[in-house]
C-alpha atoms as a PDB file:
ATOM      1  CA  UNK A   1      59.945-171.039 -39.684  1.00  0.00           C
ATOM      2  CA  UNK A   2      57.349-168.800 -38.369  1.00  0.00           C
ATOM      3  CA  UNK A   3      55.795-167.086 -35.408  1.00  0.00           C
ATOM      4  CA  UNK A   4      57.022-168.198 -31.826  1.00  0.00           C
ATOM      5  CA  UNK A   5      59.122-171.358 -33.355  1.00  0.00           C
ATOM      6  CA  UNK A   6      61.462-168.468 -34.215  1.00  0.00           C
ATOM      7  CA  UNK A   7      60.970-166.054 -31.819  1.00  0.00           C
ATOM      8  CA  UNK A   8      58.936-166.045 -28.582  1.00  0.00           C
ATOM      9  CA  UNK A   9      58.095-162.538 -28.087  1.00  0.00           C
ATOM     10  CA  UNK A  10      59.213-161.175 -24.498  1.00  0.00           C
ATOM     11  CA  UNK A  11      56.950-159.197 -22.611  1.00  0.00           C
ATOM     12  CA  UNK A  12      54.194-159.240 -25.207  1.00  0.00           C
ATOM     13  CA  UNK A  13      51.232-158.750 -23.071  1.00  0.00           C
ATOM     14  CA  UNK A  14      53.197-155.522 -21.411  1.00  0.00           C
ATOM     15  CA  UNK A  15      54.063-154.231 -24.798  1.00  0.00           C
ATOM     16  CA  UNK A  16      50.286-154.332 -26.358  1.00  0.00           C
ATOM     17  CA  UNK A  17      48.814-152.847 -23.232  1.00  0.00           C
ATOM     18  CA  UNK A  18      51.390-149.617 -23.360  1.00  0.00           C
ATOM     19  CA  UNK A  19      50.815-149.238 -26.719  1.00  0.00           C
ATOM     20  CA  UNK A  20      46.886-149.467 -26.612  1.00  0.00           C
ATOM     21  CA  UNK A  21      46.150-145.627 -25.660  1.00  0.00           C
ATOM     22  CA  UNK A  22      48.264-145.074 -28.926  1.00  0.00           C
ATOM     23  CA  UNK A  23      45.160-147.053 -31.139  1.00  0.00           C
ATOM     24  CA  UNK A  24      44.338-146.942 -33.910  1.00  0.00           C
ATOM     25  CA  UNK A  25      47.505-145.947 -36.156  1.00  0.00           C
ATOM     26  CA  UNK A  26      51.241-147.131 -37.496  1.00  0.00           C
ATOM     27  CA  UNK A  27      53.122-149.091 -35.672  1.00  0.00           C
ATOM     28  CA  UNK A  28      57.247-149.270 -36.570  1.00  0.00           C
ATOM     29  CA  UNK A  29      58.233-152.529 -35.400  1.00  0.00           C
ATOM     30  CA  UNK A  30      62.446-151.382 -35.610  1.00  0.00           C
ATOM     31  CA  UNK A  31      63.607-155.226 -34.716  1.00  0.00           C
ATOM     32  CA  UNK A  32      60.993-157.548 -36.555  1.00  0.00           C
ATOM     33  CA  UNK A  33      63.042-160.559 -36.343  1.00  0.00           C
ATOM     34  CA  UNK A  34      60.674-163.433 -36.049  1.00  0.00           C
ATOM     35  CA  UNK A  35      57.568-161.163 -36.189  1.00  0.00           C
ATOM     36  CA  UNK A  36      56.350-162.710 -32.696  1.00  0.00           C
ATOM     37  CA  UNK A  37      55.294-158.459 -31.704  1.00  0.00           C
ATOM     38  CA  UNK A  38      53.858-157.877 -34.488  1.00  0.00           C
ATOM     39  CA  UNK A  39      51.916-160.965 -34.244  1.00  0.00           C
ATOM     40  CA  UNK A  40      50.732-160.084 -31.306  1.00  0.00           C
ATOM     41  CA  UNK A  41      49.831-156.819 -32.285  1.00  0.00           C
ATOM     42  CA  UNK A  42      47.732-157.941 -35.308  1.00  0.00           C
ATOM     43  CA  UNK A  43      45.994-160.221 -32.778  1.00  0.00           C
ATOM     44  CA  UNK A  44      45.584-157.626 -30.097  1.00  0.00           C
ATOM     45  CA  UNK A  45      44.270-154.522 -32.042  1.00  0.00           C
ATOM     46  CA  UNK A  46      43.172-156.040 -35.528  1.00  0.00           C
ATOM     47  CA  UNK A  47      42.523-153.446 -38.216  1.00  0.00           C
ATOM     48  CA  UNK A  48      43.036-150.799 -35.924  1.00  0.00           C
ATOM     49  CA  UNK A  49      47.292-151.219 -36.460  1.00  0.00           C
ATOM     50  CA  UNK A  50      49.393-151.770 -39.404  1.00  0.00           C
ATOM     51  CA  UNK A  51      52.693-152.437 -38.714  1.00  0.00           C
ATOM     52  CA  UNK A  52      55.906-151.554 -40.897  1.00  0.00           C
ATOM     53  CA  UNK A  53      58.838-153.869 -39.756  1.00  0.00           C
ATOM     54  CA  UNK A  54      62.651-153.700 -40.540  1.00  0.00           C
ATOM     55  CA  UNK A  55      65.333-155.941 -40.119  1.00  0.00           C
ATOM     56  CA  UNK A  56      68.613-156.066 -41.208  1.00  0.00           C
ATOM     57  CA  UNK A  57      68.848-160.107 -41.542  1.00  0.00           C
ATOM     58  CA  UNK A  58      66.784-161.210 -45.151  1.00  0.00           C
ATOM     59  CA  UNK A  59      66.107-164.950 -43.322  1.00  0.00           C
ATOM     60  CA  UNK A  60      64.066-162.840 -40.775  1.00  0.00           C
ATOM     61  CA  UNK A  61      61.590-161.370 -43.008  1.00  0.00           C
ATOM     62  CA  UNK A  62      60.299-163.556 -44.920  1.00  0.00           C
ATOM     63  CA  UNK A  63      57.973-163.785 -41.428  1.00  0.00           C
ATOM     64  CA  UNK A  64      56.440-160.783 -42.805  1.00  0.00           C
ATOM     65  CA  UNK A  65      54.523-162.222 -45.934  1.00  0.00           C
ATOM     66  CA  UNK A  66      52.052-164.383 -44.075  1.00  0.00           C
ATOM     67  CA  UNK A  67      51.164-161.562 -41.146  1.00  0.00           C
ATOM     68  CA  UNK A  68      50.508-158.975 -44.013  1.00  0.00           C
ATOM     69  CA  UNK A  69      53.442-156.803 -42.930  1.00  0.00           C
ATOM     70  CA  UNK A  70      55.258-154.069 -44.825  1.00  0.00           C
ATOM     71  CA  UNK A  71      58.557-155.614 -44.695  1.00  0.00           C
ATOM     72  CA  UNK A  72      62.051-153.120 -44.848  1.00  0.00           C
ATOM     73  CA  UNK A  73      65.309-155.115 -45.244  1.00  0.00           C
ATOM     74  CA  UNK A  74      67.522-152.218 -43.019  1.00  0.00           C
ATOM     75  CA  UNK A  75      69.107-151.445 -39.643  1.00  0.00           C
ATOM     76  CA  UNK A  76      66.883-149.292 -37.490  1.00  0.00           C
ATOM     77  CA  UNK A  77      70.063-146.667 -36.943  1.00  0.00           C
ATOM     78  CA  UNK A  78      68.615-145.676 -40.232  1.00  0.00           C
ATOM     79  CA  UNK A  79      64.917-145.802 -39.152  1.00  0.00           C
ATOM     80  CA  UNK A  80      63.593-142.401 -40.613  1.00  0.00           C
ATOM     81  CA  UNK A  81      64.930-143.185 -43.951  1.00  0.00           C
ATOM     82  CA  UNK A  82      63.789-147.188 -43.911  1.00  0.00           C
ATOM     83  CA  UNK A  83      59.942-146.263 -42.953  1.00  0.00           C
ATOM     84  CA  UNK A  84      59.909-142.770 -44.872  1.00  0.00           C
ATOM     85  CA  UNK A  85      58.642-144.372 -48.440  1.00  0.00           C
ATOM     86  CA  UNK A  86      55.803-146.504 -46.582  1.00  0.00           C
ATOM     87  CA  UNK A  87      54.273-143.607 -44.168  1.00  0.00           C
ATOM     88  CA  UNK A  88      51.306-141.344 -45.354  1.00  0.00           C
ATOM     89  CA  UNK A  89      50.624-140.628 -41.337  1.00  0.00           C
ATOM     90  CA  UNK A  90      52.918-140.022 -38.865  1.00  0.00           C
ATOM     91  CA  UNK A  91      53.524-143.507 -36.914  1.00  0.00           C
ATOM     92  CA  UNK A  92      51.303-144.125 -33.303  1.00  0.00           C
ATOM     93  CA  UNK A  93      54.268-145.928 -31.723  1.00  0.00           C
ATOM     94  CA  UNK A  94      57.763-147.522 -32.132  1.00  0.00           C
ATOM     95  CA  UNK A  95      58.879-150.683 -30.715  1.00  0.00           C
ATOM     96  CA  UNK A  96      62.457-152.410 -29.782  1.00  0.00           C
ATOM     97  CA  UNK A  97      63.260-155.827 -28.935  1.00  0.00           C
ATOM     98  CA  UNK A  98      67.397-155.092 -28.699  1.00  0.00           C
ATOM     99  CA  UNK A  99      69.826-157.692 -29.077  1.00  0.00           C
ATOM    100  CA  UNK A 100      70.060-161.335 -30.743  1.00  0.00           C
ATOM    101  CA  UNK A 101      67.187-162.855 -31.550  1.00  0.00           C
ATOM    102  CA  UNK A 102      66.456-166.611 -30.503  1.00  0.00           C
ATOM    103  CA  UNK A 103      66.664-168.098 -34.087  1.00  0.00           C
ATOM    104  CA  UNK A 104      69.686-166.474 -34.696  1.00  0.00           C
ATOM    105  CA  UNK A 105      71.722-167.742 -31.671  1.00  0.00           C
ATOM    106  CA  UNK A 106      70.301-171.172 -32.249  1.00  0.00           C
ATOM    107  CA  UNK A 107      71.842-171.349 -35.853  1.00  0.00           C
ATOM    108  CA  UNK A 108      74.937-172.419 -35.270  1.00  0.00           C
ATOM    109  CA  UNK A 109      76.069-170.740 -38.819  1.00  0.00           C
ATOM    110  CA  UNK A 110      75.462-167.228 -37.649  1.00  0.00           C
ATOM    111  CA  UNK A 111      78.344-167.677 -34.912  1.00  0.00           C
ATOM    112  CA  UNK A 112      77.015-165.836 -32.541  1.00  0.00           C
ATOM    113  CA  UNK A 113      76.695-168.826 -29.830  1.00  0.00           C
ATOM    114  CA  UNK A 114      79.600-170.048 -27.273  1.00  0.00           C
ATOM    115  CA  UNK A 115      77.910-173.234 -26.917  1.00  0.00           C
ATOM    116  CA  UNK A 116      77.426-174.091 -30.303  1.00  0.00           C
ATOM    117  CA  UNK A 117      80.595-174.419 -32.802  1.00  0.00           C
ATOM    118  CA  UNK A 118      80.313-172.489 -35.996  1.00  0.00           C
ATOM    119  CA  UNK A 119      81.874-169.674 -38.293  1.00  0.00           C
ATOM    120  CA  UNK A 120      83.182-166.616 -36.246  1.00  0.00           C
ATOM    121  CA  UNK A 121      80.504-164.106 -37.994  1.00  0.00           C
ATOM    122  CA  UNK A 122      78.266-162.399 -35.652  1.00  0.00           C
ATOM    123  CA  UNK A 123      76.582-160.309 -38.584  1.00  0.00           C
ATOM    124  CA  UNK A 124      73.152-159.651 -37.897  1.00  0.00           C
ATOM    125  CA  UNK A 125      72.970-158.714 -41.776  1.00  0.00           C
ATOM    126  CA  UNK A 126      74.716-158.460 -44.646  1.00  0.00           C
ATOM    127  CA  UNK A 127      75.680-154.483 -43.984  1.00  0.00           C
ATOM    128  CA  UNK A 128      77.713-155.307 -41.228  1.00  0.00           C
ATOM    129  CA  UNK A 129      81.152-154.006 -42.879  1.00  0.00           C
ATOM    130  CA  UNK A 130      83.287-156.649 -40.048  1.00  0.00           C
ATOM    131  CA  UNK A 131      82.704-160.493 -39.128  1.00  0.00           C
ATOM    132  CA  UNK A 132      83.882-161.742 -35.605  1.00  0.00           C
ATOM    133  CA  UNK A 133      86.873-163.387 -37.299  1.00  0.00           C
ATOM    134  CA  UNK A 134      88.136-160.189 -38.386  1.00  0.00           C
ATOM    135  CA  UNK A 135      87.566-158.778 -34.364  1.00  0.00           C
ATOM    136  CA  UNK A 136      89.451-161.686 -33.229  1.00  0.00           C
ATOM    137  CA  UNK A 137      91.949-162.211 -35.339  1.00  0.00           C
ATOM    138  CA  UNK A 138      93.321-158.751 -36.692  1.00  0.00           C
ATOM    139  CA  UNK A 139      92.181-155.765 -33.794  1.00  0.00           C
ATOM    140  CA  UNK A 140      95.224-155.142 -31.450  1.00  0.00           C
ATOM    141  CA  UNK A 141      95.258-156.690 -28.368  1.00  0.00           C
ATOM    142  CA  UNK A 142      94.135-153.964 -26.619  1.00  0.00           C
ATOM    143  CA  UNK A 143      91.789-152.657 -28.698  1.00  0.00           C
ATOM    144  CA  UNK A 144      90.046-155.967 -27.842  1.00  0.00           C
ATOM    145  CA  UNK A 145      90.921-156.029 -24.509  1.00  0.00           C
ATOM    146  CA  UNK A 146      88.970-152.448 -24.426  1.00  0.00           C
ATOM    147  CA  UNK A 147      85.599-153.543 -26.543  1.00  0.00           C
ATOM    148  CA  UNK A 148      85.552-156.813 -24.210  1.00  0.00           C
ATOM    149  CA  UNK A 149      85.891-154.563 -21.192  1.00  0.00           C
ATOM    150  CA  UNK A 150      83.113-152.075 -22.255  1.00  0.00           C
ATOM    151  CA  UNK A 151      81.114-154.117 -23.957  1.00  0.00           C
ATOM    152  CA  UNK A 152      81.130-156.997 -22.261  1.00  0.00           C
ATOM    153  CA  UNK A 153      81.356-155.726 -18.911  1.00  0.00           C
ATOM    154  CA  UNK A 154      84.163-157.893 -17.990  1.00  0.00           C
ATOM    155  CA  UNK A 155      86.798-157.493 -15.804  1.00  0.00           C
ATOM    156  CA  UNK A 156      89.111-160.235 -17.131  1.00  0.00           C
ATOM    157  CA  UNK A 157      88.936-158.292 -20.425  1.00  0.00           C
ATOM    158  CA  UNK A 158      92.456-157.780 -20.562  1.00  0.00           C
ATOM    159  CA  UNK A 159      93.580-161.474 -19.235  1.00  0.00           C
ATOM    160  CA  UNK A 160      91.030-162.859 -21.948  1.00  0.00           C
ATOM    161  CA  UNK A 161      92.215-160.156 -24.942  1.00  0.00           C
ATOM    162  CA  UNK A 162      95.926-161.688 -24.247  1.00  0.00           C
ATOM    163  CA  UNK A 163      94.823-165.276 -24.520  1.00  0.00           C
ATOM    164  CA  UNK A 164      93.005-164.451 -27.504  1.00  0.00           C
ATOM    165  CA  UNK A 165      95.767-162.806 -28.998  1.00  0.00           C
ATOM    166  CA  UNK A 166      98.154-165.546 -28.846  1.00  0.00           C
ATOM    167  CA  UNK A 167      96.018-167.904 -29.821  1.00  0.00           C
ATOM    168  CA  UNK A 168      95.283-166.621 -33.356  1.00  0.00           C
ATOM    169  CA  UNK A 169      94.673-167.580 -35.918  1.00  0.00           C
ATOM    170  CA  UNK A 170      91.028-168.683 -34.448  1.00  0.00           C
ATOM    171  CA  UNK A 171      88.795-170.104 -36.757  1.00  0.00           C
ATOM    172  CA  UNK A 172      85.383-170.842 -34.792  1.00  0.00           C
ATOM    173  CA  UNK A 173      83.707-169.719 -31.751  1.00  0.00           C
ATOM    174  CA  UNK A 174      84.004-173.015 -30.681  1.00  0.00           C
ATOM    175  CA  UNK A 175      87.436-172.692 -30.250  1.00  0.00           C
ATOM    176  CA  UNK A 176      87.140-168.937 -28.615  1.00  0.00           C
ATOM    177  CA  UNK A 177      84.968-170.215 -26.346  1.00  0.00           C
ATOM    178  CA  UNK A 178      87.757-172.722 -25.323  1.00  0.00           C
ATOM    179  CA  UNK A 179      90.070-169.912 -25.004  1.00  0.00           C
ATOM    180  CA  UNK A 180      88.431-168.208 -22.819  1.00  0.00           C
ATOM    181  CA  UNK A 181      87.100-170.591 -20.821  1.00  0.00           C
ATOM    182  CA  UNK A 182      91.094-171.627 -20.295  1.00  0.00           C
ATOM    183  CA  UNK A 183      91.954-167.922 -19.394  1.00  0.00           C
ATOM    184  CA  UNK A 184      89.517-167.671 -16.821  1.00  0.00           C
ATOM    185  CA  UNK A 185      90.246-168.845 -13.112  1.00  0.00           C
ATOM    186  CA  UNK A 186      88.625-171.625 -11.656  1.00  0.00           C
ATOM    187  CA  UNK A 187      85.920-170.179  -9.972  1.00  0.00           C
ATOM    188  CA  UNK A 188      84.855-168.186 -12.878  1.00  0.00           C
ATOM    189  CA  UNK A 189      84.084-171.687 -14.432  1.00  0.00           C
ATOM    190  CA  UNK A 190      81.855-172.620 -11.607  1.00  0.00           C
ATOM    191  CA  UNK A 191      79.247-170.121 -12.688  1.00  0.00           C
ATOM    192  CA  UNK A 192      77.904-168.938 -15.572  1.00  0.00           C
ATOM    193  CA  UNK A 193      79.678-169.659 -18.976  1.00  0.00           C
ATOM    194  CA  UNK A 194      82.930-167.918 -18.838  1.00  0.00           C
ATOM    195  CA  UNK A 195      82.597-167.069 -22.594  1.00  0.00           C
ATOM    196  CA  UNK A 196      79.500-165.095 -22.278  1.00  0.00           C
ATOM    197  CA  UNK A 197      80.291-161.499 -22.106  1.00  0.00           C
ATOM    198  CA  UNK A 198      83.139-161.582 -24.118  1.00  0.00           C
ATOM    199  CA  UNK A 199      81.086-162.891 -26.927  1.00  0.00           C
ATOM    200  CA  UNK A 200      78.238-160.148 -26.041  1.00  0.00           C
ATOM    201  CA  UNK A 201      81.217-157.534 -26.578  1.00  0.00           C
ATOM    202  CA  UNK A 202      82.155-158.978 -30.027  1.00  0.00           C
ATOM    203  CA  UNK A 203      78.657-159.226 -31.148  1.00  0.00           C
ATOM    204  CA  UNK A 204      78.158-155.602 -30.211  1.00  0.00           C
ATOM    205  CA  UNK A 205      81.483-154.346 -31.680  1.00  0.00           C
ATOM    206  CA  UNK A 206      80.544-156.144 -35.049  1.00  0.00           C
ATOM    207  CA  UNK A 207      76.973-154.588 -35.242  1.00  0.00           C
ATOM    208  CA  UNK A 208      77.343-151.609 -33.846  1.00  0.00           C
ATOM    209  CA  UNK A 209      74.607-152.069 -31.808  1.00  0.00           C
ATOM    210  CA  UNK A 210      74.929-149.597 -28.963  1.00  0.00           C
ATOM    211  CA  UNK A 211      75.334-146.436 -31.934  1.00  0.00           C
ATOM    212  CA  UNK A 212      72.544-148.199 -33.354  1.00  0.00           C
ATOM    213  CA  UNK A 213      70.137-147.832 -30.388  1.00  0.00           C
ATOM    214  CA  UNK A 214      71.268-144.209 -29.700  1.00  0.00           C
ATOM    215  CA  UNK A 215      70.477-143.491 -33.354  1.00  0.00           C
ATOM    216  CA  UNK A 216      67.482-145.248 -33.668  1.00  0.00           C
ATOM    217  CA  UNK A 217      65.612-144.341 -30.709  1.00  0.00           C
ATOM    218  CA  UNK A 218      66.024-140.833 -31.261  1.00  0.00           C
ATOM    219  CA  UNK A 219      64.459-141.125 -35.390  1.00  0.00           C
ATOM    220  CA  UNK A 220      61.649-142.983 -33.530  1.00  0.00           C
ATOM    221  CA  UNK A 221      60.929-139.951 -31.122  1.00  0.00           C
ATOM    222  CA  UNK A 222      61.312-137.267 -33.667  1.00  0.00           C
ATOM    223  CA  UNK A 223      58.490-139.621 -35.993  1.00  0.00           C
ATOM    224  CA  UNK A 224      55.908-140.471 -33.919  1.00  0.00           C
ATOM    225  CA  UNK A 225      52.928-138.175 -33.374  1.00  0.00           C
ATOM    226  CA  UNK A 226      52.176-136.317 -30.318  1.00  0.00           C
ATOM    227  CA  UNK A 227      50.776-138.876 -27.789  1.00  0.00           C
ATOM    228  CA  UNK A 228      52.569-141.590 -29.714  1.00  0.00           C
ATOM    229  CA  UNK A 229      54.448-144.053 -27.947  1.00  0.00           C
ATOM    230  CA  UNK A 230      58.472-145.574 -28.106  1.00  0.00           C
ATOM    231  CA  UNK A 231      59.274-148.777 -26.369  1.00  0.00           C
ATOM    232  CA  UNK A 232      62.697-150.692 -25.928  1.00  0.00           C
ATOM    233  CA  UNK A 233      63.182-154.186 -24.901  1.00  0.00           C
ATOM    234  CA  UNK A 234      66.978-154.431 -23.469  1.00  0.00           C
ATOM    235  CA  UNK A 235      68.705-157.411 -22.421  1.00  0.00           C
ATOM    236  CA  UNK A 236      72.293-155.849 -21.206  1.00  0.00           C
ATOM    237  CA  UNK A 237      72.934-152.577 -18.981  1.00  0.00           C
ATOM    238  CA  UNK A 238      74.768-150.716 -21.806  1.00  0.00           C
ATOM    239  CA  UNK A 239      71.854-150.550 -24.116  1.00  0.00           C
ATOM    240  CA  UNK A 240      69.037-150.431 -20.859  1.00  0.00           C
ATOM    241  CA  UNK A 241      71.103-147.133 -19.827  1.00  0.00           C
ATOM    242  CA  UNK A 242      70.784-145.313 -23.361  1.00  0.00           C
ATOM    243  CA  UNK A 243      66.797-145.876 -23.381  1.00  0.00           C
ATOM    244  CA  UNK A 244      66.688-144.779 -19.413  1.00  0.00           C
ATOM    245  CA  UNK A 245      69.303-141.758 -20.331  1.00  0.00           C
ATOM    246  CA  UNK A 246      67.155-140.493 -23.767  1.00  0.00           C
ATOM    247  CA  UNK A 247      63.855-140.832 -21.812  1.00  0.00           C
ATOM    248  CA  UNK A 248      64.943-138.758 -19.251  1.00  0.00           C
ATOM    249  CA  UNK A 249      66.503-135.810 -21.092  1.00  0.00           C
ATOM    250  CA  UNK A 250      63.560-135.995 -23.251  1.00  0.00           C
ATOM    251  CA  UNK A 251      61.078-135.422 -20.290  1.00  0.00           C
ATOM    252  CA  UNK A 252      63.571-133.072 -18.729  1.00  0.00           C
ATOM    253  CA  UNK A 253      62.667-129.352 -19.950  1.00  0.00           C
ATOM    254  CA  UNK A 254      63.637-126.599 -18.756  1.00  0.00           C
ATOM    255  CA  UNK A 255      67.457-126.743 -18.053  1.00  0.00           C
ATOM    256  CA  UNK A 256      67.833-123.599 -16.188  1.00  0.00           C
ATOM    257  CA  UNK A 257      69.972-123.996 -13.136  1.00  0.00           C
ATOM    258  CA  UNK A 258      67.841-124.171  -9.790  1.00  0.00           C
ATOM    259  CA  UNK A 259      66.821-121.213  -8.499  1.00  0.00           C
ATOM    260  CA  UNK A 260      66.516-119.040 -11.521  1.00  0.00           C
ATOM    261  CA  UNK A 261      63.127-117.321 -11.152  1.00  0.00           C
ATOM    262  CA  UNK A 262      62.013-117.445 -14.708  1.00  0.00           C
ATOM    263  CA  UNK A 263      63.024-119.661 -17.062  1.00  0.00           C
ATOM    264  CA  UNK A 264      65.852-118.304 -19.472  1.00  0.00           C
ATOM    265  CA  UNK A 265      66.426-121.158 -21.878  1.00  0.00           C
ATOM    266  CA  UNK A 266      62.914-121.718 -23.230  1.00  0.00           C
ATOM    267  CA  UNK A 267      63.281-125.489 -22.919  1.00  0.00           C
ATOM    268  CA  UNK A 268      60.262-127.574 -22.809  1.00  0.00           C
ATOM    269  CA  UNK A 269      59.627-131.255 -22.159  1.00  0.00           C
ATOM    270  CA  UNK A 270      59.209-133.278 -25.561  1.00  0.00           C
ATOM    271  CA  UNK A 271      58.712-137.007 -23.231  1.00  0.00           C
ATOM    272  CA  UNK A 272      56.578-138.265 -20.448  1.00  0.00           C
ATOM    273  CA  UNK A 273      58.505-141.198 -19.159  1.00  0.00           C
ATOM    274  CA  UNK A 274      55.771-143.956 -18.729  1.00  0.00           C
ATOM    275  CA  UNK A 275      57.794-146.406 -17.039  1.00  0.00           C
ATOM    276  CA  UNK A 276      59.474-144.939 -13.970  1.00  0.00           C
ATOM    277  CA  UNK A 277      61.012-148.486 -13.179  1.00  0.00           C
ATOM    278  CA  UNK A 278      61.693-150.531 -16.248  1.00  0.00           C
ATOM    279  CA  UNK A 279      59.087-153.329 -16.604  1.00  0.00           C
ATOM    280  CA  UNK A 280      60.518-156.852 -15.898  1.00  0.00           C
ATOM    281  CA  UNK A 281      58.983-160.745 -17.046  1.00  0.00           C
ATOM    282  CA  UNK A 282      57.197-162.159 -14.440  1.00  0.00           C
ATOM    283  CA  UNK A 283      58.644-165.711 -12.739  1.00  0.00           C
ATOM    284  CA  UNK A 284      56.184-167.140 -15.201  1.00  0.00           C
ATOM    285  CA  UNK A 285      57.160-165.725 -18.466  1.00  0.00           C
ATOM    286  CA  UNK A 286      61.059-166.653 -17.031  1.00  0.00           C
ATOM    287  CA  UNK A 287      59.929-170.138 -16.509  1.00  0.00           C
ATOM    288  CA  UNK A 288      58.373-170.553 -19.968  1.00  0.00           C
ATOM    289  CA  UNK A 289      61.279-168.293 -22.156  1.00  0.00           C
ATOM    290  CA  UNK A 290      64.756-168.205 -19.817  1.00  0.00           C
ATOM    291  CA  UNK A 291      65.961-165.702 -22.565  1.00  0.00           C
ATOM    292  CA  UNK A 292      63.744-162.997 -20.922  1.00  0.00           C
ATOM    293  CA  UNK A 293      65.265-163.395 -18.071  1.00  0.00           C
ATOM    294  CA  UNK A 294      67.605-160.464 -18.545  1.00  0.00           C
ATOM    295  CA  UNK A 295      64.528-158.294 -20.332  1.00  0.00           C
ATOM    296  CA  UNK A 296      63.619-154.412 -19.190  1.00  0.00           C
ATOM    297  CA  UNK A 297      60.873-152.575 -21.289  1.00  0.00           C
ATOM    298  CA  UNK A 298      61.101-148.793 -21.061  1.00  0.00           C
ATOM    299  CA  UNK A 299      58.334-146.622 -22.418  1.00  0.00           C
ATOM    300  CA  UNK A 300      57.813-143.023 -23.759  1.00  0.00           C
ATOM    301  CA  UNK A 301      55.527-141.059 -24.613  1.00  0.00           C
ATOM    302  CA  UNK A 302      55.567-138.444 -27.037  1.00  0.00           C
ATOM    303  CA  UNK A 303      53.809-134.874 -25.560  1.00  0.00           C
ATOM    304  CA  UNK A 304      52.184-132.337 -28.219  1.00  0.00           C
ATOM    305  CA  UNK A 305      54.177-129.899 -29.613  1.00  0.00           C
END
């Protein structure tokens, strides 16, 4: 299934139009999933970009053979090392589109949904060392009551952990989703689905996506050329905050506490932060995709050494 049947890209227009002082060059597309950015790309800038994509899930790139895409089965924490056989230039920009993709929470099989019923799995790809099941079923109570607060931002995390807990063994998310939706209070039913953010927390204990980001981000930095550009799609604080945090201390310099009157540490700015506010989707773009409802883009650009 191809091009925006799998994945609408968010924030497309905003992404080509950041990158577009970076033209002509390679761009790494860290998060290829259903190749809906590099699509656009290809149709934006033509011969003037060639995109390298990774992704750690097979299914998603077989997009790649049809858009003429150097395709790299990986996980973008190794980014440096997935890219470094197909580069004879330093890349013009980086781009991530964090998180799940579409296709993958609409497959029931993957297990990543609380509305669906499936396998507890949660793997974006085969490297993943840990399903769900095994987050569910075998961490210590509290060791899931900590990922669920931290990860999922929730502050039922330890009511939800215990429910889980003596509930095992649990065999599907649709019946985790049950179980929390039973340990939650009344009113927490009323709004969104109660299950959410404890499934976010699993997901992102299973992939290690937030080490991931950190570790990706900063191989995309160190490989793009001076004026080259690094953008992050986010859908969730935790990951929105490492982008904002790495931008920043990247376009910080000079370190020296205030006041000194000459620089002693030598430090020099290696960022200019291009997005002071992260861009959001218009009402529009919410109206046509509700998953980009949640989206921030952050964007960086690379100064000259």
């Amino acid at each position: 299934m191809l091009g925006g049947a799998y994945h609408r890209p968010v924030l497309a227009h905003e992404v080509t139009r950041l990158l577009a002082p970076a033209m002509p060059g390679v761009v790494i597309d860290a998060t290829f999933g259903g190749g809906g950015h590099s699509r656009r790309l290809l149709a934006e800038f033509g011969e003037d970009v060639t995109v390298v994509g990774i992704d750690r899930d097979p299914e998603a790139l077989a997009n790649a053979q049809d858009l003429g895409v150097t395709a790299v089965e990986g996980n973008f924490a190794d980014l440096a090392a997935c890219v470094a056989p197909h580069l004879n230039e330093a890349p013009a920009a980086a781009i991530f589109d964090l998180g799940v993709s579409s296709r993958q929470l609409d497959d029931a099989e993957r297990g990543f949904s609380y509305r669906r019923d499936g396998p507890l799995d949660m793997r974006m790809g085969p490297d993943a060392s840990v399903t769900a099941a095994d987050v569910v079923n075998t961490w210590p109570e509290r060791e899931l009551a900590d990922i669920i607060r931290r990860y999922g931002e929730e502050p039922l995390a330890g009511r939800i952990a215990g429910a889980v807990a003596a509930a095992r063994p649990i065999d599907s998310t649709g019946r985790l989703a049950a179980v929390v939706v039973a340990a939650a209070p009344a009113a927490r039913r009323r709004g969104g689905h109660p299950a959410r953010r404890t499934f976010q927390a699993i997901r992102i204990a299973v992939n290690d996506e937030l080490e991931a980001a950190a570790k990706g981000v900063d191989q995309a930095i160190d490989l793009v050329r001076p004026r080259g550009r690094v953008l992050a799609i986010a859908y969730h604080s935790l990951e929105d905050r490492i982008v904002k945090r790495r931008f920043a201390d990247g376009a910080r310099g000079c370190t020296c506490p205030a006041g000194l009157p000459v620089c002693g540490c030598g430090a020099s700015a290696e960022l200019r932060v291009l997005t002071k506010r992260p861009i959001r989707p218009s009402p529009e773009e919410i109206e046509m995709n509700s998953r980009a409802r949640s989206a921030t883009l952050r964007a960086a650009e690379r100064l000259a050494a």
